[in-house]
PDB file of N, CA and C in Angstrom:
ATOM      1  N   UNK A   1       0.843  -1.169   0.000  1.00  0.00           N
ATOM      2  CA  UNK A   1       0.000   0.000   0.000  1.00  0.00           C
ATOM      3  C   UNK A   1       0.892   1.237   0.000  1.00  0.00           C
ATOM      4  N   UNK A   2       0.688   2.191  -0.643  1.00  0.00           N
ATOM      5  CA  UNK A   2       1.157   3.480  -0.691  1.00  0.00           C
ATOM      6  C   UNK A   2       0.325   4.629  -0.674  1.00  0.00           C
ATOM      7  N   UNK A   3       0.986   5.637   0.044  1.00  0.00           N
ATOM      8  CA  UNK A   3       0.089   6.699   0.633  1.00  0.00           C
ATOM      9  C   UNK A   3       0.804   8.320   0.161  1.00  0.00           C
ATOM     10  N   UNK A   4       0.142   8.787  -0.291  1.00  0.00           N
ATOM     11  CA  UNK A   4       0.310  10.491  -0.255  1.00  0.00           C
ATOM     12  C   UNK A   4      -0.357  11.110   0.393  1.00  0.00           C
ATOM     13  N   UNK A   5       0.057  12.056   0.321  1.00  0.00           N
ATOM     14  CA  UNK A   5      -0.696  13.610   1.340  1.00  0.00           C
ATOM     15  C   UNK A   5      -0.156  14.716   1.168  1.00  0.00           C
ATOM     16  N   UNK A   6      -0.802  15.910   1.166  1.00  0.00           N
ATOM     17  CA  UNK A   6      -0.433  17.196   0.730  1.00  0.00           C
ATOM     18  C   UNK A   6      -0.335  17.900   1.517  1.00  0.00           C
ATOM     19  N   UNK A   7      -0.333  17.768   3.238  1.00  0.00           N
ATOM     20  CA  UNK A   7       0.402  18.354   3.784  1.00  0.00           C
ATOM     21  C   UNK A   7      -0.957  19.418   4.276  1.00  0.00           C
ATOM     22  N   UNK A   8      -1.772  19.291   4.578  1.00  0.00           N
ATOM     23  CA  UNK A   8      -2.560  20.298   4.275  1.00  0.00           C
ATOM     24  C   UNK A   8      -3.134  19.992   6.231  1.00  0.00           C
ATOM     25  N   UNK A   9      -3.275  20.893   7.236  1.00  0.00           N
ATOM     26  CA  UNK A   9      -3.707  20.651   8.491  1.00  0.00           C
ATOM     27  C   UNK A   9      -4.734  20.097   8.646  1.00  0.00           C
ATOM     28  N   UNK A  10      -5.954  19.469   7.654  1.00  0.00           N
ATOM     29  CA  UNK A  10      -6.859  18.655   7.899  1.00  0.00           C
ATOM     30  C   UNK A  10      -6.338  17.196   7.755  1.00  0.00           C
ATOM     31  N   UNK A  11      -5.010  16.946   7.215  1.00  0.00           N
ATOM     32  CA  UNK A  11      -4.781  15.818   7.356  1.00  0.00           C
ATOM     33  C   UNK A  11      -4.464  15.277   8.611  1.00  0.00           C
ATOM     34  N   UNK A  12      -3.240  16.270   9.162  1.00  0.00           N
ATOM     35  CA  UNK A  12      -2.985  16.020  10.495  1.00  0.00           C
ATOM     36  C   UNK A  12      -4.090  15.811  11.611  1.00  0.00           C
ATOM     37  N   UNK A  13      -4.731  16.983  11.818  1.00  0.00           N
ATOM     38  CA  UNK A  13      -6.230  16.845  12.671  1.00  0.00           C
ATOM     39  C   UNK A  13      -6.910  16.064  12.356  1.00  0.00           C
ATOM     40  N   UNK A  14      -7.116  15.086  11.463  1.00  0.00           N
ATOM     41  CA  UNK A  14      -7.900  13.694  11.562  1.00  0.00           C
ATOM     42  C   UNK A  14      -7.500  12.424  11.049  1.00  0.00           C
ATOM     43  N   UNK A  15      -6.002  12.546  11.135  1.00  0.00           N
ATOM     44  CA  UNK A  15      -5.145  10.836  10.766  1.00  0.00           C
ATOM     45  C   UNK A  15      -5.849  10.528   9.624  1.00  0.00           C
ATOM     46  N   UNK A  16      -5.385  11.190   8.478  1.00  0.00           N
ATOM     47  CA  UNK A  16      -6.068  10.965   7.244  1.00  0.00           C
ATOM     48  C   UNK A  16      -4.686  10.680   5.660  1.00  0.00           C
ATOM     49  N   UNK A  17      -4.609  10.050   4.830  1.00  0.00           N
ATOM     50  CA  UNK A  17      -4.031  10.229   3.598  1.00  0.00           C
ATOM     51  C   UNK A  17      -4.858  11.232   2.658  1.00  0.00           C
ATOM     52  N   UNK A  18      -4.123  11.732   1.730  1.00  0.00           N
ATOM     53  CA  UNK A  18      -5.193  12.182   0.499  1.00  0.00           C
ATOM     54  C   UNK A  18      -5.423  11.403  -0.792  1.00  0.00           C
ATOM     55  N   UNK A  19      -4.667  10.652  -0.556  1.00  0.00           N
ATOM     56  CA  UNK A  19      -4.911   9.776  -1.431  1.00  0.00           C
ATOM     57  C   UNK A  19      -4.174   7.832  -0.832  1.00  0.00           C
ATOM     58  N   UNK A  20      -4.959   6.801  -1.174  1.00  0.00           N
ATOM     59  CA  UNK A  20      -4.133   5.810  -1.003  1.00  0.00           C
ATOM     60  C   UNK A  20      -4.075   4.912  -2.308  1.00  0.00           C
ATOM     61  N   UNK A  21      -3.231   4.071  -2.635  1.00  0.00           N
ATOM     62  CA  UNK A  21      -3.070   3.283  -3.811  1.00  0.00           C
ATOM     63  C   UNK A  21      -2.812   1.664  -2.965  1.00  0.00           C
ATOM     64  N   UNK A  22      -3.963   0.972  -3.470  1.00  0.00           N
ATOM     65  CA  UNK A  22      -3.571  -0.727  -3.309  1.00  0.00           C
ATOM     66  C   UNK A  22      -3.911  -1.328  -4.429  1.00  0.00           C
ATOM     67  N   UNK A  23      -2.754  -2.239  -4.358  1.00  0.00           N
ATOM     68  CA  UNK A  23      -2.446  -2.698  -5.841  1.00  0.00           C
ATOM     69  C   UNK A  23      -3.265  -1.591  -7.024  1.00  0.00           C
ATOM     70  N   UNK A  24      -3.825  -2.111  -7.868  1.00  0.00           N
ATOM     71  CA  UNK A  24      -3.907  -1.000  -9.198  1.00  0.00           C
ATOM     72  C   UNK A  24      -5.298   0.145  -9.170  1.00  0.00           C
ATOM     73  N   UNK A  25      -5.494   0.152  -7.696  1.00  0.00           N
ATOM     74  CA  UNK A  25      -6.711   0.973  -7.054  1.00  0.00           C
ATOM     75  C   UNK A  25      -6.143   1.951  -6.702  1.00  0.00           C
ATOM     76  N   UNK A  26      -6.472   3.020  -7.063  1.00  0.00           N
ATOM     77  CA  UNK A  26      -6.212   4.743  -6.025  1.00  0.00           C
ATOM     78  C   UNK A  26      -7.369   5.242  -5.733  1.00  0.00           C
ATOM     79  N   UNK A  27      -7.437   5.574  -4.315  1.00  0.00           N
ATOM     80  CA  UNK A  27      -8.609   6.325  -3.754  1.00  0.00           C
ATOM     81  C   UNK A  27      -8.115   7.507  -3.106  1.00  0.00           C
ATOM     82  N   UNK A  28      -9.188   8.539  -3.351  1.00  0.00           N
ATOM     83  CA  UNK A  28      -8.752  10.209  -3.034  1.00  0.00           C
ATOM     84  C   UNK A  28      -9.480  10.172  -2.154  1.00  0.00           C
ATOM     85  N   UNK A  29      -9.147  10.826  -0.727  1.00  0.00           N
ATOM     86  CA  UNK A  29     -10.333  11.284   0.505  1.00  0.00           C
ATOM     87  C   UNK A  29     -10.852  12.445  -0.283  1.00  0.00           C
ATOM     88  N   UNK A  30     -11.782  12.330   0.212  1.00  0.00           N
ATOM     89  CA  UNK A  30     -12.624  13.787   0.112  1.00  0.00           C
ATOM     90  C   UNK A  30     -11.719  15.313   0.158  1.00  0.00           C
ATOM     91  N   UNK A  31     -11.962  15.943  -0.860  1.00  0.00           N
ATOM     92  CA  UNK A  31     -11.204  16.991  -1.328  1.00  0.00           C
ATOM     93  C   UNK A  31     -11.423  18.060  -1.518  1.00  0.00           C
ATOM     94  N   UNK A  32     -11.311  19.481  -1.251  1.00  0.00           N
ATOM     95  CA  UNK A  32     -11.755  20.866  -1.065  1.00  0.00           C
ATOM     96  C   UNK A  32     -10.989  21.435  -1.917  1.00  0.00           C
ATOM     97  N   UNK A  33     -10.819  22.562  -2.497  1.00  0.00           N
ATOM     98  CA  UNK A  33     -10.706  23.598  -3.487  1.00  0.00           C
ATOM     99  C   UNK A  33     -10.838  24.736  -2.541  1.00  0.00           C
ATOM    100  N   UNK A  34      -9.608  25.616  -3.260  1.00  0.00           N
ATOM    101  CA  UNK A  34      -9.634  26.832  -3.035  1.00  0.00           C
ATOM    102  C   UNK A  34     -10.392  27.759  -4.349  1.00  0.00           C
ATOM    103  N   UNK A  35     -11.218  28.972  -3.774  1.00  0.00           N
ATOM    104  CA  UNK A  35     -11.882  29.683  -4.775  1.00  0.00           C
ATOM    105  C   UNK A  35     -13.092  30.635  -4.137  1.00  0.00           C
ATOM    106  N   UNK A  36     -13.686  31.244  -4.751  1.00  0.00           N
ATOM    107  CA  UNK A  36     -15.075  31.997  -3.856  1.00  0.00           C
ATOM    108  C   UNK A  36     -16.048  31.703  -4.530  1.00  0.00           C
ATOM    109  N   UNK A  37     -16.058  30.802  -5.645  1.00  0.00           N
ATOM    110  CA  UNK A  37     -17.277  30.267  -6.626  1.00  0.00           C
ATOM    111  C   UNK A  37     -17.301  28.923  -6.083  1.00  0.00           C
ATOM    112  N   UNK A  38     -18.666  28.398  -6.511  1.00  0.00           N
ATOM    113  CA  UNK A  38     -18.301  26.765  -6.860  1.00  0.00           C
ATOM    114  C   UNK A  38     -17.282  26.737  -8.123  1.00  0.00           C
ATOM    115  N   UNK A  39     -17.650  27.141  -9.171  1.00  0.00           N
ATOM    116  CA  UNK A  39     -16.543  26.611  -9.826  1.00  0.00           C
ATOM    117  C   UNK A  39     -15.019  26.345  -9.560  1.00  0.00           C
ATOM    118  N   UNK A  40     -14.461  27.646  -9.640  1.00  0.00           N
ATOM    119  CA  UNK A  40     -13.687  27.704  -8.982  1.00  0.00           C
ATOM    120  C   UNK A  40     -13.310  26.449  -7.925  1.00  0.00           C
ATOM    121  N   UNK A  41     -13.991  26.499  -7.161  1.00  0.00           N
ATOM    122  CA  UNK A  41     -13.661  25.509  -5.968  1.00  0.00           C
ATOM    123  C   UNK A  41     -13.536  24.087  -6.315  1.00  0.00           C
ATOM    124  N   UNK A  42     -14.424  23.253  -7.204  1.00  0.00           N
ATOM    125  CA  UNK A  42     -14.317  22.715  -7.781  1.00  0.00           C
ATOM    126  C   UNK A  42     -13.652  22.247  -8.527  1.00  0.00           C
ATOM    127  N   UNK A  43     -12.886  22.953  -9.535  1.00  0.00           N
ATOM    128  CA  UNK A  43     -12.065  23.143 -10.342  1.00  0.00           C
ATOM    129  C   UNK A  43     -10.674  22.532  -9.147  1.00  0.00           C
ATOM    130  N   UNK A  44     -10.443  23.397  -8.676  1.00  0.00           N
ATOM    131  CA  UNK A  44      -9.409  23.155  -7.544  1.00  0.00           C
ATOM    132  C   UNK A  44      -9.529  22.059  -6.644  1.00  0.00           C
ATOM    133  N   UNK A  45     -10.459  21.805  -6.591  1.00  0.00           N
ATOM    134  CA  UNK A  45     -10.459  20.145  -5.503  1.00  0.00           C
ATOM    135  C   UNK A  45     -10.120  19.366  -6.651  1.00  0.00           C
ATOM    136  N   UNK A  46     -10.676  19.353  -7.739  1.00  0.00           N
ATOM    137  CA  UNK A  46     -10.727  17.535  -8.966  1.00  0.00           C
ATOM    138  C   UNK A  46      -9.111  18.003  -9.179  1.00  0.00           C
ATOM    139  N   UNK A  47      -8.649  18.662  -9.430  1.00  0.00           N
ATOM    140  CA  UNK A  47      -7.098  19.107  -9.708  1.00  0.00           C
ATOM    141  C   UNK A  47      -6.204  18.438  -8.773  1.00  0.00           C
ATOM    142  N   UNK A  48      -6.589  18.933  -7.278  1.00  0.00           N
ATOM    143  CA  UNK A  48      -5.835  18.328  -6.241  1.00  0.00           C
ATOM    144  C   UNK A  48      -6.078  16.623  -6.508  1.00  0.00           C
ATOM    145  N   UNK A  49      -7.128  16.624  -6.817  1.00  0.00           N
ATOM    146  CA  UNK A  49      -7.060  14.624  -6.470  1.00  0.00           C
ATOM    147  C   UNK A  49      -6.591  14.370  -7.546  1.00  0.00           C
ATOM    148  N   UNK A  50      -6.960  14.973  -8.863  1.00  0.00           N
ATOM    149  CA  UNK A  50      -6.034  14.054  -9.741  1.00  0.00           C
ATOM    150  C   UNK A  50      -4.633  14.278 -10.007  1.00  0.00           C
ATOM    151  N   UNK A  51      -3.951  15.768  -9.080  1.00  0.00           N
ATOM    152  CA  UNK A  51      -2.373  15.253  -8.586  1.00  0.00           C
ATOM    153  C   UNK A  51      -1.778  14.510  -7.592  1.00  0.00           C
ATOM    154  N   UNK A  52      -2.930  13.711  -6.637  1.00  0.00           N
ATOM    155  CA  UNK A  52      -2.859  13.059  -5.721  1.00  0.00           C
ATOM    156  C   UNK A  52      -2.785  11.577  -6.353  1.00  0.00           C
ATOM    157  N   UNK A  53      -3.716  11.376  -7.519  1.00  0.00           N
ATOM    158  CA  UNK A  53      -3.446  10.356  -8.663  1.00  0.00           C
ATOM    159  C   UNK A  53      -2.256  10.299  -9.253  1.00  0.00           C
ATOM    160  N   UNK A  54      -1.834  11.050  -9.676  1.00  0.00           N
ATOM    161  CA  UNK A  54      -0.393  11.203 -10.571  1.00  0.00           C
ATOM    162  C   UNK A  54       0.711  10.806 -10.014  1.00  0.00           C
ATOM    163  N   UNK A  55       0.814  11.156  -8.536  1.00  0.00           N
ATOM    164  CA  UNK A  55       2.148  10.933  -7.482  1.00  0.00           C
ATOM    165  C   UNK A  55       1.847   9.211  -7.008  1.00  0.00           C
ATOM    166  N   UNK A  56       0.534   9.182  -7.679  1.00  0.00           N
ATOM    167  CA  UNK A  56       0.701   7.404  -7.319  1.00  0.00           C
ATOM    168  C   UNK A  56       0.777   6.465  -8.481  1.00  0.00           C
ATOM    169  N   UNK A  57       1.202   7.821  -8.992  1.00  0.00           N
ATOM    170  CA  UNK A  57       1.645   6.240 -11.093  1.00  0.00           C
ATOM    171  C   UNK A  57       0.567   6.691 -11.789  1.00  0.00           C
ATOM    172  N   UNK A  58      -0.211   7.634 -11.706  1.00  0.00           N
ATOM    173  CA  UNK A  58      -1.827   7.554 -12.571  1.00  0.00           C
ATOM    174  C   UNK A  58      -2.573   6.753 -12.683  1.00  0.00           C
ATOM    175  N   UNK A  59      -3.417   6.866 -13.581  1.00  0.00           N
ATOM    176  CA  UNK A  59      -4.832   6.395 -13.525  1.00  0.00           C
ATOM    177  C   UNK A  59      -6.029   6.975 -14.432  1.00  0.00           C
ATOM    178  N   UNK A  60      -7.032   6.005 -14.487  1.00  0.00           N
ATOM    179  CA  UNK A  60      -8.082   6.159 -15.049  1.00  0.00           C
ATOM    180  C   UNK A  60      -8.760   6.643 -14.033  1.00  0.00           C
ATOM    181  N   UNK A  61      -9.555   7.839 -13.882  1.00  0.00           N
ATOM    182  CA  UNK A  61     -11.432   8.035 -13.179  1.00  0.00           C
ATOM    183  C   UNK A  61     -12.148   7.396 -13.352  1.00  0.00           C
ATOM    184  N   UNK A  62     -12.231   6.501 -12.204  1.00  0.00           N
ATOM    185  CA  UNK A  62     -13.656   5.749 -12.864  1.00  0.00           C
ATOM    186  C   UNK A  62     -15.143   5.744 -12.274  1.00  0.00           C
ATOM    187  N   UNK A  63     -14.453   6.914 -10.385  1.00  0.00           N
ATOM    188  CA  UNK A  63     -15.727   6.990 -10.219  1.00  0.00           C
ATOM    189  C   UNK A  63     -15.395   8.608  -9.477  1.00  0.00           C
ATOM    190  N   UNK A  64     -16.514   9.402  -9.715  1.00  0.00           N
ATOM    191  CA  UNK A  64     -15.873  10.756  -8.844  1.00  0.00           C
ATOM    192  C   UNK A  64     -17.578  11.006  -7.910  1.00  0.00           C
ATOM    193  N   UNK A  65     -17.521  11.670  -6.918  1.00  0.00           N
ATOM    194  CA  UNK A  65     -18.350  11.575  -6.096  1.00  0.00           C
ATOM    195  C   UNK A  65     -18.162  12.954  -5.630  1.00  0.00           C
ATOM    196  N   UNK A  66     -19.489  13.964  -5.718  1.00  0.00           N
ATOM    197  CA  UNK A  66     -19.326  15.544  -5.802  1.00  0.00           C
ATOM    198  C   UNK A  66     -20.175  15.958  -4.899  1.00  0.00           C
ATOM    199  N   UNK A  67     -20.352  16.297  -3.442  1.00  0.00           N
ATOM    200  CA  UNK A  67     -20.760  17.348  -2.684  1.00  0.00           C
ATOM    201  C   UNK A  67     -20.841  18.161  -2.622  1.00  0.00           C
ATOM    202  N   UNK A  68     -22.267  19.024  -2.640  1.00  0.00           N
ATOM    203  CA  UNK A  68     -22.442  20.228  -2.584  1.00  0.00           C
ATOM    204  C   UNK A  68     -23.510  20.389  -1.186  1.00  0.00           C
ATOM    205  N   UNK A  69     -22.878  22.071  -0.934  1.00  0.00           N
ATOM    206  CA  UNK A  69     -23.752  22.399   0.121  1.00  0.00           C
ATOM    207  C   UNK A  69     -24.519  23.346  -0.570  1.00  0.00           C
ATOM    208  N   UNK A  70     -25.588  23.879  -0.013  1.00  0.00           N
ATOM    209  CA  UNK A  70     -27.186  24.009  -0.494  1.00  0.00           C
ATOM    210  C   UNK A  70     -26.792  25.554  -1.552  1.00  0.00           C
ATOM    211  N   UNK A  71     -25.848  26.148  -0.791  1.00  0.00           N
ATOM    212  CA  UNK A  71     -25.320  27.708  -1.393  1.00  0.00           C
ATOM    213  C   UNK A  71     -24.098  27.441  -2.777  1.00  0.00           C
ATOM    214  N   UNK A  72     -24.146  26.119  -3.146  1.00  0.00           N
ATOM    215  CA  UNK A  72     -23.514  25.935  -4.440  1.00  0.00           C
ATOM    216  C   UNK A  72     -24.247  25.354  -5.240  1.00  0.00           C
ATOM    217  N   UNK A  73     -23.679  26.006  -6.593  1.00  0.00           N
ATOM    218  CA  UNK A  73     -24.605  26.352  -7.995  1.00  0.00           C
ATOM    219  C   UNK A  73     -24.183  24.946  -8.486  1.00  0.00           C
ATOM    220  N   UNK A  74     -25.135  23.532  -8.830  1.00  0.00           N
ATOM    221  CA  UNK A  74     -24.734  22.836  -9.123  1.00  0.00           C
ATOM    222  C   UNK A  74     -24.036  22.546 -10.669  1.00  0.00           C
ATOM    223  N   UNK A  75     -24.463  22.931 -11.561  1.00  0.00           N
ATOM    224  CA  UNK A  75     -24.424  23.155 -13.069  1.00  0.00           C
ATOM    225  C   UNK A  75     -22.691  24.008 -12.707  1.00  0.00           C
ATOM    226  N   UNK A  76     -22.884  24.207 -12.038  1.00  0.00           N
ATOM    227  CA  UNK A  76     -20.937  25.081 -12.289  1.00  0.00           C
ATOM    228  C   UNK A  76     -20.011  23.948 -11.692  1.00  0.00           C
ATOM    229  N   UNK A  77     -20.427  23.111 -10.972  1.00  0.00           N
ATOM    230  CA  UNK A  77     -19.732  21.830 -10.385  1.00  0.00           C
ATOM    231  C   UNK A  77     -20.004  20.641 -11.353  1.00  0.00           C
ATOM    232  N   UNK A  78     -21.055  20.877 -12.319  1.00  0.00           N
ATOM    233  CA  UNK A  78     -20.834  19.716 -13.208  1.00  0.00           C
ATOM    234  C   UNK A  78     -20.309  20.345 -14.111  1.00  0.00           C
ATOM    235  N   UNK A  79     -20.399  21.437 -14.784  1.00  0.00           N
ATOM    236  CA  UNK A  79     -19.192  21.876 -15.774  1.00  0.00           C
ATOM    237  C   UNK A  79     -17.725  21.926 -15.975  1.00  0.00           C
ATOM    238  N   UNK A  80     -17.370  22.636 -14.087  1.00  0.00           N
ATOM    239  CA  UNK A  80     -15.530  21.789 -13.921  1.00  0.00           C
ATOM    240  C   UNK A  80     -15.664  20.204 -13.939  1.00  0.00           C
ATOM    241  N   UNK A  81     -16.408  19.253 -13.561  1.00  0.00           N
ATOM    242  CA  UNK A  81     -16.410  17.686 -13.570  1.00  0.00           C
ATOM    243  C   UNK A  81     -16.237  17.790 -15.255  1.00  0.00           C
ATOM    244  N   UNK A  82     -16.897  18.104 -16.436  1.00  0.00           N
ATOM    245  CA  UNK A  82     -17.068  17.837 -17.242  1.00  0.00           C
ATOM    246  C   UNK A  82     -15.678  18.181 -18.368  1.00  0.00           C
ATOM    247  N   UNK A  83     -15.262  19.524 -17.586  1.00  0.00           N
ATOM    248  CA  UNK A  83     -13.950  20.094 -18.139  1.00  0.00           C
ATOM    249  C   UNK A  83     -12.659  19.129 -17.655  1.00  0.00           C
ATOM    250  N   UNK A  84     -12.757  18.516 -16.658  1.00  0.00           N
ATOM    251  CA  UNK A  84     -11.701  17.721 -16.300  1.00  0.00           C
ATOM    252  C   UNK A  84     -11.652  16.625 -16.182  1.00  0.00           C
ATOM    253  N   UNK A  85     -12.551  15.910 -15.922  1.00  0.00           N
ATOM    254  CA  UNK A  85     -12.978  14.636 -16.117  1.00  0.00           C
ATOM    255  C   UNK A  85     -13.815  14.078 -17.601  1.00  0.00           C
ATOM    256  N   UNK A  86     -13.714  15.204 -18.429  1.00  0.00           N
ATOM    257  CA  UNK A  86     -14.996  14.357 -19.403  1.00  0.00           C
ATOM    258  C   UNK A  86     -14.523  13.584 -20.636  1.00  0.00           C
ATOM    259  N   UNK A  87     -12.911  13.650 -20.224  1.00  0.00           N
ATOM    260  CA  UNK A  87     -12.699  12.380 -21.216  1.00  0.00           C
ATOM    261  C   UNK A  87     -12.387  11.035 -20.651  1.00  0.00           C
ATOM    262  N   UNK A  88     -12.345  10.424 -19.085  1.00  0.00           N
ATOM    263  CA  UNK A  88     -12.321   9.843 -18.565  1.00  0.00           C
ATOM    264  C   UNK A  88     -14.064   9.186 -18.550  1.00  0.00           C
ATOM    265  N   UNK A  89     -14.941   9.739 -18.449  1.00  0.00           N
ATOM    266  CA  UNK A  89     -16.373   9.773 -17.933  1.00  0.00           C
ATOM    267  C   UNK A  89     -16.466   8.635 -17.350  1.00  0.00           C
ATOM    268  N   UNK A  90     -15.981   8.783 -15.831  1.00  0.00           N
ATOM    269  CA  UNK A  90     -16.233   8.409 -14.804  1.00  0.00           C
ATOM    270  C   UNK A  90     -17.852   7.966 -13.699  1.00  0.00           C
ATOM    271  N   UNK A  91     -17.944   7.174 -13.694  1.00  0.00           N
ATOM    272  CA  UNK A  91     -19.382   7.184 -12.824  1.00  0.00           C
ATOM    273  C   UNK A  91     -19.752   7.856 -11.863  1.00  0.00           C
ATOM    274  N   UNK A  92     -20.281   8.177 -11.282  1.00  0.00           N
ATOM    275  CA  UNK A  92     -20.287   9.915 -10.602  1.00  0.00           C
ATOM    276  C   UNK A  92     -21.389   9.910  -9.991  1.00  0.00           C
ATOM    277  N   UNK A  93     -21.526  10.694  -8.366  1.00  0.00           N
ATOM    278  CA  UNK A  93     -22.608  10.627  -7.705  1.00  0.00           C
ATOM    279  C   UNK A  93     -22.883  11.988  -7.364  1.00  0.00           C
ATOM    280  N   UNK A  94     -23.535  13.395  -7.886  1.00  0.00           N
ATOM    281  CA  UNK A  94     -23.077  14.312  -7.229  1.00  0.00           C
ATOM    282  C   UNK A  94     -24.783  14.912  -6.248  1.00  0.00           C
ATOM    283  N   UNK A  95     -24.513  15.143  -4.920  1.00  0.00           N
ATOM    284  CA  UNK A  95     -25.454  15.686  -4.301  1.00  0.00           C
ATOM    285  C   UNK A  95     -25.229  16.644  -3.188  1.00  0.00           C
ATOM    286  N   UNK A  96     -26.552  17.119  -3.095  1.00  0.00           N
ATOM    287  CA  UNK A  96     -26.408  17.997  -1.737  1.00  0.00           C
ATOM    288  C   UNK A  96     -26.102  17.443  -0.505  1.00  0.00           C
ATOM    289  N   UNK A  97     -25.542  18.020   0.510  1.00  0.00           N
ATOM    290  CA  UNK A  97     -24.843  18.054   1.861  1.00  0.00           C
ATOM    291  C   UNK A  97     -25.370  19.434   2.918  1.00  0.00           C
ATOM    292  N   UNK A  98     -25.783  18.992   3.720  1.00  0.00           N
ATOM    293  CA  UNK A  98     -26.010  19.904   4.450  1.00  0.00           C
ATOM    294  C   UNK A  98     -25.254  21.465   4.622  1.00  0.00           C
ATOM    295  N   UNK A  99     -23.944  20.505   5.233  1.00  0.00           N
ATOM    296  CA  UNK A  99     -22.552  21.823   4.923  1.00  0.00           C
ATOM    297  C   UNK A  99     -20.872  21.135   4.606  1.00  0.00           C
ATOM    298  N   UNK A 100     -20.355  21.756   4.865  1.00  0.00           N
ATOM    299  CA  UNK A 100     -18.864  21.098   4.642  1.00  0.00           C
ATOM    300  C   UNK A 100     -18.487  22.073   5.724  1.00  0.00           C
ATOM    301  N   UNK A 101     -17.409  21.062   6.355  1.00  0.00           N
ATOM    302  CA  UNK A 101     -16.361  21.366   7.634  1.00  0.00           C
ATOM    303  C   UNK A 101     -14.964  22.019   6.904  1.00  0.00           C
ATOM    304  N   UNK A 102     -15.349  23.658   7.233  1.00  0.00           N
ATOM    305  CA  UNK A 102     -14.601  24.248   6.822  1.00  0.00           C
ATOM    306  C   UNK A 102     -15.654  25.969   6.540  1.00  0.00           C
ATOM    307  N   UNK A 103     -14.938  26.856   6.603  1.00  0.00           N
ATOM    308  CA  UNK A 103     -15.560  28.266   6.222  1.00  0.00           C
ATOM    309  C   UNK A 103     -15.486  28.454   4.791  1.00  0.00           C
ATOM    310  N   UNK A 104     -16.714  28.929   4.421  1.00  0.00           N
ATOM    311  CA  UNK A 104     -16.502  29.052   2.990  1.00  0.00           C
ATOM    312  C   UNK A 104     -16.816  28.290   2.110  1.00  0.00           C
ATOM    313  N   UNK A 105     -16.646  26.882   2.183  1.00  0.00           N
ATOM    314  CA  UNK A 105     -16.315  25.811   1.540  1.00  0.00           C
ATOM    315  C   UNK A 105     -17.624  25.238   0.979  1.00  0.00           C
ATOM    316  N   UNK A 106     -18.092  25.108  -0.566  1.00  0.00           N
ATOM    317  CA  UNK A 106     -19.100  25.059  -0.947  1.00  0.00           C
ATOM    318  C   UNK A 106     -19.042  23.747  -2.071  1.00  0.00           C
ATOM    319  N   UNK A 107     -17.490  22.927  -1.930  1.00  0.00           N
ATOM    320  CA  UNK A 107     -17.728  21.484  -2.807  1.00  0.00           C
ATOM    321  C   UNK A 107     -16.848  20.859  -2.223  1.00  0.00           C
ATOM    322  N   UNK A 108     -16.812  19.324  -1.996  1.00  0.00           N
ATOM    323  CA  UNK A 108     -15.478  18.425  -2.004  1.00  0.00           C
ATOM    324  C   UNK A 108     -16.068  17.489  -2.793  1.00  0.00           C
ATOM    325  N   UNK A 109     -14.854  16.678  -3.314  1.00  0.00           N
ATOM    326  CA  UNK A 109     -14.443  15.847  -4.411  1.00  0.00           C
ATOM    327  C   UNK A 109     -14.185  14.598  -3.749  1.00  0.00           C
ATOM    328  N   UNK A 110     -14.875  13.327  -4.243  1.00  0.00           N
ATOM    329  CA  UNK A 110     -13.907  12.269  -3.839  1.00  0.00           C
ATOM    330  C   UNK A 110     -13.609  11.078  -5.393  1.00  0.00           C
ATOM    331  N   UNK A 111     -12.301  11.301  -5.471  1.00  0.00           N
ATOM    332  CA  UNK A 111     -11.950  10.424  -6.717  1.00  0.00           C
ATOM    333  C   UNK A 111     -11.570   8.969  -6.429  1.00  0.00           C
ATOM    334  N   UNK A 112     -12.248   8.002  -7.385  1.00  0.00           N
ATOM    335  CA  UNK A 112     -11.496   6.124  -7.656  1.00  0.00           C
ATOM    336  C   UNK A 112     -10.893   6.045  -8.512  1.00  0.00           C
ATOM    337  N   UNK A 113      -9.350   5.887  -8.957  1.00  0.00           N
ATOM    338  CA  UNK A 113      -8.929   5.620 -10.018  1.00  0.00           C
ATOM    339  C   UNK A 113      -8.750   3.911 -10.157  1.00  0.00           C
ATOM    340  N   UNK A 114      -8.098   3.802 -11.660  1.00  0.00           N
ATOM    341  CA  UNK A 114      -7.797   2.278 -11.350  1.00  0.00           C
ATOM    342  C   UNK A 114      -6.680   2.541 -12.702  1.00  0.00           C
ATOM    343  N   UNK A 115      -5.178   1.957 -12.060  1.00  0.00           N
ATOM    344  CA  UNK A 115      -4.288   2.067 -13.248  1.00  0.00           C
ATOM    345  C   UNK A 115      -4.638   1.273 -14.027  1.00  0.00           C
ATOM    346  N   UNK A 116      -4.210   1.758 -15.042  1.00  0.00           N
ATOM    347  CA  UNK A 116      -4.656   0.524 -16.515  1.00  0.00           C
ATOM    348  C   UNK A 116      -3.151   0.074 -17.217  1.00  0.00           C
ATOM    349  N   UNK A 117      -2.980  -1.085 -17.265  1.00  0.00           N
ATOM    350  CA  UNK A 117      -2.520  -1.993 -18.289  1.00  0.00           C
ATOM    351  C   UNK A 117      -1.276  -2.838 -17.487  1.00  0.00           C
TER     352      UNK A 117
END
């Protein structure tokens, strides 16, 4: 098993990886974006996980899973999914959330890759 992390103080405060890889599986924890839009924010979380993918050999998307809290515009969170993920087209769950732990914070991301070949 191999593990990354970006160093970021939510990892520390809850004994977390940001990403783990077993055998030809990579899984991204749940992932936040910096920005004051959803897009934006968005944009910046699928980025972070799929450099959290990259530092583990890459990968295919095969499933991405998109939280929103009630004050994000969903159509701008499927448009970054679609800009960054839409040649992968990944299976995808995206819904509302009450809130996200954190100020501000109006999407997290959670990515499945699976290396191929």
């Amino acid at each position: 098993m191999q593990r990354v992390g970006d160093g970021t103080h939510w990892e520390q405060a809850a004994g977390y990886s940001r990403a783990v890889r077993v055998g030809s599986l990579i899984h991204v924890s749940g992932t936040t974006g910096d920005g004051a839009d959803t897009y934006a924010q968005a944009v910046s979380a699928i980025g972070r996980g799929l450099s959290a993918i990259e530092r583990l050999g890459g990968g295919t998307v095969v499933r991405s899973r998109v939280y929103l809290t009630p004050e994000a515009v969903w159509q701008d969170a499927a448009r970054a999914h679609l800009e960054l993920l839409g040649d992968a087209m990944p299976a995808n769950t995206m819904l509302h959330v009450h809130s996200l732990i954190g100020e501000g914070l109006l999407v997290e991301v959670e990515l499945d890759a699976e290396m191929m070949g």
